[in-house]
PDB file of N, CA and C in Angstrom:
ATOM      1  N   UNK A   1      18.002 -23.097 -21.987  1.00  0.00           N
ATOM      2  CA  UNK A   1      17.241 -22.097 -21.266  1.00  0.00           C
ATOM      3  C   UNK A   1      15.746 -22.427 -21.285  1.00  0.00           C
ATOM      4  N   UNK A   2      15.319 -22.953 -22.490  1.00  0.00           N
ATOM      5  CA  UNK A   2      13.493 -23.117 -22.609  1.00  0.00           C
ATOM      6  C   UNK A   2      13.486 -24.064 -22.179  1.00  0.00           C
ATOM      7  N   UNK A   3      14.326 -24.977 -21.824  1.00  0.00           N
ATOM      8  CA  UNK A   3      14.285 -26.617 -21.034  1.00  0.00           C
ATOM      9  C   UNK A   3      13.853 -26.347 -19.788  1.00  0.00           C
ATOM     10  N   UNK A   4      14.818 -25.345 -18.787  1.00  0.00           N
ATOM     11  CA  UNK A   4      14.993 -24.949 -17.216  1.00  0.00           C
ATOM     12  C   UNK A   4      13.455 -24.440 -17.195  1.00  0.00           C
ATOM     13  N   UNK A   5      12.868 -23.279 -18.276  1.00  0.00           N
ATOM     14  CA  UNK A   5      11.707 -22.519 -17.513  1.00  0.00           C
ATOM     15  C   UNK A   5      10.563 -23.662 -17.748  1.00  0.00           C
ATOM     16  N   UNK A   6      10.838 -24.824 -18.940  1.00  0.00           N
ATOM     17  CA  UNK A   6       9.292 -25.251 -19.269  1.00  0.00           C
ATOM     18  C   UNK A   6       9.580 -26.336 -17.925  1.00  0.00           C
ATOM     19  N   UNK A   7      11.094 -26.463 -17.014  1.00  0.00           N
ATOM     20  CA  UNK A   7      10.708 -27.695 -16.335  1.00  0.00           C
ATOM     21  C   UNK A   7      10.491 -27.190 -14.803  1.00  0.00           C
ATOM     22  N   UNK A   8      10.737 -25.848 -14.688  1.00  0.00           N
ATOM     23  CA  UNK A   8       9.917 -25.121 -13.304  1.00  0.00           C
ATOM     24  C   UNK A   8       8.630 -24.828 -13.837  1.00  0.00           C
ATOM     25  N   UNK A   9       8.138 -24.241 -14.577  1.00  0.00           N
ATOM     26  CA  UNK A   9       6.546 -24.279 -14.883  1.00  0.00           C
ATOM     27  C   UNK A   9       6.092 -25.920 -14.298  1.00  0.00           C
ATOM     28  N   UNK A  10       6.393 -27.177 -15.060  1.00  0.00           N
ATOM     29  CA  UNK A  10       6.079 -28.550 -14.913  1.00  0.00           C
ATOM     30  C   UNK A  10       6.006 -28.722 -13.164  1.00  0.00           C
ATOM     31  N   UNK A  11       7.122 -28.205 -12.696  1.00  0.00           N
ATOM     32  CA  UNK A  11       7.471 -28.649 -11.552  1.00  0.00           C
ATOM     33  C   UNK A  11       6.069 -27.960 -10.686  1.00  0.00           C
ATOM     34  N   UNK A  12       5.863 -26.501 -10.751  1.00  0.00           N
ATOM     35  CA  UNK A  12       5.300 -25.781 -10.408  1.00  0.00           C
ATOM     36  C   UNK A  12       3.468 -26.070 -10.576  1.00  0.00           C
ATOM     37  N   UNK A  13       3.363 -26.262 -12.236  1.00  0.00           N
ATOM     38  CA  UNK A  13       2.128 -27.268 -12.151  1.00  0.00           C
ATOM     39  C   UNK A  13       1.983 -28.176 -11.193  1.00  0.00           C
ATOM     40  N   UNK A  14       2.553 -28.942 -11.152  1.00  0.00           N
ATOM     41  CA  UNK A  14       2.446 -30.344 -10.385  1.00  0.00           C
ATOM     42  C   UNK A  14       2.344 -30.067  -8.726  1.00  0.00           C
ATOM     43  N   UNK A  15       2.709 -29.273  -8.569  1.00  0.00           N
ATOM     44  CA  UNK A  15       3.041 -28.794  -7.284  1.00  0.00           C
ATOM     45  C   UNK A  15       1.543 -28.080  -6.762  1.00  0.00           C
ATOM     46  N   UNK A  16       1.161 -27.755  -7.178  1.00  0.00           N
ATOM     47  CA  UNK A  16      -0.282 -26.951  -7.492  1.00  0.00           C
ATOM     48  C   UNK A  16      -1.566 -27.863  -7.523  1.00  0.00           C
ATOM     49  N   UNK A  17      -1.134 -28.987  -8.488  1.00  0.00           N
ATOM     50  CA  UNK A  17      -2.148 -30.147  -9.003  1.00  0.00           C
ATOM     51  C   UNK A  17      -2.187 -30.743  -7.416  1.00  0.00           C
ATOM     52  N   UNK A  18      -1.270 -31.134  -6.778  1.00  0.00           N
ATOM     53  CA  UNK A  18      -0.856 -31.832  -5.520  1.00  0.00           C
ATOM     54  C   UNK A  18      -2.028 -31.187  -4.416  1.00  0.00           C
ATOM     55  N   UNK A  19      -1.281 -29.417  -4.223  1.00  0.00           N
ATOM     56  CA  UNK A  19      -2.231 -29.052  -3.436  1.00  0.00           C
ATOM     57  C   UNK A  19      -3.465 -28.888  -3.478  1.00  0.00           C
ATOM     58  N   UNK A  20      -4.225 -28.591  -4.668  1.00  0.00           N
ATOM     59  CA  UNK A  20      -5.200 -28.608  -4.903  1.00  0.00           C
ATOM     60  C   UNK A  20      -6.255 -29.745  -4.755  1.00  0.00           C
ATOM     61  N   UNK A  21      -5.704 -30.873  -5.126  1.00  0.00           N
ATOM     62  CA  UNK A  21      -6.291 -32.023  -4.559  1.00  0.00           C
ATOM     63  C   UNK A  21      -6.443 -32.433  -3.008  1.00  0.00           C
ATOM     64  N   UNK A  22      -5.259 -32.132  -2.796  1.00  0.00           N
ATOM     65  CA  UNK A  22      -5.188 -32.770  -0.994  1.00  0.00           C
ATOM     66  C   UNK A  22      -6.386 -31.277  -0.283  1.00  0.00           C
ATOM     67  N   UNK A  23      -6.525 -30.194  -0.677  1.00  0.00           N
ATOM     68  CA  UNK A  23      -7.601 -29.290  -0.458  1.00  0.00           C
ATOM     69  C   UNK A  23      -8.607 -30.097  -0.096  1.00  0.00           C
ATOM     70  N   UNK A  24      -8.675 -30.384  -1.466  1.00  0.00           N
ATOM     71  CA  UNK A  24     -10.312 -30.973  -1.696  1.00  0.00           C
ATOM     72  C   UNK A  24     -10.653 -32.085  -1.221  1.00  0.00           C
ATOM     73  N   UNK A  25      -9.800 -33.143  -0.955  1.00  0.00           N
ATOM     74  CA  UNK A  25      -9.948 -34.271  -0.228  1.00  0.00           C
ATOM     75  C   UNK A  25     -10.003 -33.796   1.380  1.00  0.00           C
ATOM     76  N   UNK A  26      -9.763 -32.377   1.708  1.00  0.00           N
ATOM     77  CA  UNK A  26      -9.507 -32.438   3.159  1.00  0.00           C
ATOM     78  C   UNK A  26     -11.428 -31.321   3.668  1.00  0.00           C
ATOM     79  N   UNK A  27     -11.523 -31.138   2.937  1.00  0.00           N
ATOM     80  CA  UNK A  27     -13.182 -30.459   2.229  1.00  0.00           C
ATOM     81  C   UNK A  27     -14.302 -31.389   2.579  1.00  0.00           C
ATOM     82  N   UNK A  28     -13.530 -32.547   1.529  1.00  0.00           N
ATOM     83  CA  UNK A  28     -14.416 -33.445   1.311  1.00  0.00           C
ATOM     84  C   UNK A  28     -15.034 -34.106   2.632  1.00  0.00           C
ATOM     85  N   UNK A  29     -13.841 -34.399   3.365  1.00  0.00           N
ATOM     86  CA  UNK A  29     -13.803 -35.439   4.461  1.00  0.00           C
ATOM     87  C   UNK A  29     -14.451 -34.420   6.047  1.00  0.00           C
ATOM     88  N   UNK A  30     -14.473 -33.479   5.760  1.00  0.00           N
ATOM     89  CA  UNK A  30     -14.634 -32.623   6.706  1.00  0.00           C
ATOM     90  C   UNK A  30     -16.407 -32.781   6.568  1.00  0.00           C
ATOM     91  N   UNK A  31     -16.626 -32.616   5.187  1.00  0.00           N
ATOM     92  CA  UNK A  31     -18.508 -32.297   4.885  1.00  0.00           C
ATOM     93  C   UNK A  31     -18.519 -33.171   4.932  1.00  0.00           C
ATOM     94  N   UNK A  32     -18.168 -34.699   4.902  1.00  0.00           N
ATOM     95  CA  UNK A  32     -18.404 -35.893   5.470  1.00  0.00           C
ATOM     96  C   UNK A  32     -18.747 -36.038   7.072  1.00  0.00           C
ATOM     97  N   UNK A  33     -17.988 -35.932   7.745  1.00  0.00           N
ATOM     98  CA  UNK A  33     -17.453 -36.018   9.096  1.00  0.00           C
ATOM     99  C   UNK A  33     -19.051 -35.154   9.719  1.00  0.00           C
ATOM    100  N   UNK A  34     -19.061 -33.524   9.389  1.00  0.00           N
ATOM    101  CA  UNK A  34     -20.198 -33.404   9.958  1.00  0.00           C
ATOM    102  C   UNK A  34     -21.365 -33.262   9.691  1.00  0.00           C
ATOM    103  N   UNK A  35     -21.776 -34.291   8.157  1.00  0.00           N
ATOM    104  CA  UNK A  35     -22.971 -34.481   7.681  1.00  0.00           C
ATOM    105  C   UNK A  35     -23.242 -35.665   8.602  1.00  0.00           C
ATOM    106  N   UNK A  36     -22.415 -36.462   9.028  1.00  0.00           N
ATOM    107  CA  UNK A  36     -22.814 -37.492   9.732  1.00  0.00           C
ATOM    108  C   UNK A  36     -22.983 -37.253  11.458  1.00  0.00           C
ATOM    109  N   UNK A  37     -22.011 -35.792  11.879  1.00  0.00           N
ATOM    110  CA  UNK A  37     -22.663 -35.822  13.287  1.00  0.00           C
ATOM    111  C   UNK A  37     -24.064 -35.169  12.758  1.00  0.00           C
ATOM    112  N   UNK A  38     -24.429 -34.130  12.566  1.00  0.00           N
ATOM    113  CA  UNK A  38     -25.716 -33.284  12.116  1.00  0.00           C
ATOM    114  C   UNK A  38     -26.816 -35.006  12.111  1.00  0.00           C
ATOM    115  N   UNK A  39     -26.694 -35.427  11.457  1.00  0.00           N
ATOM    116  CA  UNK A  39     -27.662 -36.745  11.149  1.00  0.00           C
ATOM    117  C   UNK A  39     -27.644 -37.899  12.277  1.00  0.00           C
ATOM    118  N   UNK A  40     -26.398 -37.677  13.688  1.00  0.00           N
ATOM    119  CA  UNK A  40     -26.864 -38.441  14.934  1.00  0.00           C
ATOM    120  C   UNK A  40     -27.254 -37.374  15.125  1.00  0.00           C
ATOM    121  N   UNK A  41     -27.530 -36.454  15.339  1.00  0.00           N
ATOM    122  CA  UNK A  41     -27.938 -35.041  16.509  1.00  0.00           C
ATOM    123  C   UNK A  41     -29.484 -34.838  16.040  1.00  0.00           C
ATOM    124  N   UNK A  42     -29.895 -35.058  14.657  1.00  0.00           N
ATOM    125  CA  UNK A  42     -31.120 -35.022  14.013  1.00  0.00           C
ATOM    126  C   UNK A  42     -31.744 -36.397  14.651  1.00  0.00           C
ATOM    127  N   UNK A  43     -31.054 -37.645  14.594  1.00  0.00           N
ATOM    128  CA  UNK A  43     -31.826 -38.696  15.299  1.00  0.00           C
ATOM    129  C   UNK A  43     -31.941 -39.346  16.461  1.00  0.00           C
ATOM    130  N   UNK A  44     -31.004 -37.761  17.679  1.00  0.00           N
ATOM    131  CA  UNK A  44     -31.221 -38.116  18.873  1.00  0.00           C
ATOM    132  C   UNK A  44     -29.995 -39.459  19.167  1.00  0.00           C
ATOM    133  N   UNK A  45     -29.401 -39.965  18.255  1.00  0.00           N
ATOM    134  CA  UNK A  45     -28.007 -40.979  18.659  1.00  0.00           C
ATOM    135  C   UNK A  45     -26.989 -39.940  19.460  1.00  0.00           C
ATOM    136  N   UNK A  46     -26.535 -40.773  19.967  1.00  0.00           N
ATOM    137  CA  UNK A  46     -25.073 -40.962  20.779  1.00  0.00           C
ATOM    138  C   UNK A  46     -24.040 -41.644  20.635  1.00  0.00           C
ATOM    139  N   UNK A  47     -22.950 -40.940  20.502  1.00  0.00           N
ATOM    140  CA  UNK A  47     -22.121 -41.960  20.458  1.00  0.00           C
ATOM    141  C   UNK A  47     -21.588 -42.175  22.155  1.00  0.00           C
ATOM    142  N   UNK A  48     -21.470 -43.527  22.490  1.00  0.00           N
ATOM    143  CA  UNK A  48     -21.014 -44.209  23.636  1.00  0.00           C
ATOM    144  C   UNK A  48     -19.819 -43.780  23.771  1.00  0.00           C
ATOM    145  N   UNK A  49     -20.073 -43.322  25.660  1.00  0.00           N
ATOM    146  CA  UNK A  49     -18.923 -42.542  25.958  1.00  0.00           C
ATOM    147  C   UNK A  49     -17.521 -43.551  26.581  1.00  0.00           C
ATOM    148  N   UNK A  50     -16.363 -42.864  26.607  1.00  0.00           N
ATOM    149  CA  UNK A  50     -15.677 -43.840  26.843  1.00  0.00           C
ATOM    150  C   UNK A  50     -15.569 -43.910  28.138  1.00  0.00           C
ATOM    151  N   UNK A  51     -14.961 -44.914  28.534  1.00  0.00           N
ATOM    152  CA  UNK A  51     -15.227 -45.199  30.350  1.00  0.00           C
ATOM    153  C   UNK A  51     -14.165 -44.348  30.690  1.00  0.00           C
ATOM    154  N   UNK A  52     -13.614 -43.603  30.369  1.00  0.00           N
ATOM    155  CA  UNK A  52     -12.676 -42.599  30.830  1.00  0.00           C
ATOM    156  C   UNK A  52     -13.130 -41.322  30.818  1.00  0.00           C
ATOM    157  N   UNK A  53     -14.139 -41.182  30.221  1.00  0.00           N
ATOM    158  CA  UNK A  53     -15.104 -39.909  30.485  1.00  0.00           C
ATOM    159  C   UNK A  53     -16.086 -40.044  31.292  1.00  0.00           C
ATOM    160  N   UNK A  54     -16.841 -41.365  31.179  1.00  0.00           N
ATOM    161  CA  UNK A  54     -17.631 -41.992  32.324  1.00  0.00           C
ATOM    162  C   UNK A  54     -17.388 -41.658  34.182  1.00  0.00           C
ATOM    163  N   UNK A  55     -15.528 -41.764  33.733  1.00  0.00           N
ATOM    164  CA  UNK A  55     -15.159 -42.074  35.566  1.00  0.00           C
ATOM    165  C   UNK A  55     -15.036 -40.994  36.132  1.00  0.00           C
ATOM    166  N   UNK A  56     -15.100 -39.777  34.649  1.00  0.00           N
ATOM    167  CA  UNK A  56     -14.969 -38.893  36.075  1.00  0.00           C
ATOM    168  C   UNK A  56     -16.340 -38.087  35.858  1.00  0.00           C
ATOM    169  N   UNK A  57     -17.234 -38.530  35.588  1.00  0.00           N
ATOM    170  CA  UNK A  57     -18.901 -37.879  36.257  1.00  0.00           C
ATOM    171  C   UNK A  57     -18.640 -38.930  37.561  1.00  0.00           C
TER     172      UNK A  57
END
């Protein structure tokens, strides 16, 4: 019986540890992503449009 609950607690930790990380990696990459547009938009860059957005102006 103390085997089953300490190995759903384990399971349940881990399960937790998992999401909690992939959170934060998805956080992370996000305050990445638009620290770097904010910093073209601060220096007036562009990113080059693709010729498929080009064709139809």
């Amino acid at each position: 019986m103390e085997s089953t609950v300490l190995s759903v607690l384990a399971l349940a930790a881990f399960g937790l540890l998992v999401a909690l990380t992939g959170g934060i990696i998805y956080l992370t990459l996000a305050d990445w992503r638009d620290r770097r547009r904010r910093e073209q938009d601060t220096r007036g860059d562009r990113p080059n449009r693709r010729k498929s957005e080009q064709a139809k102006r």
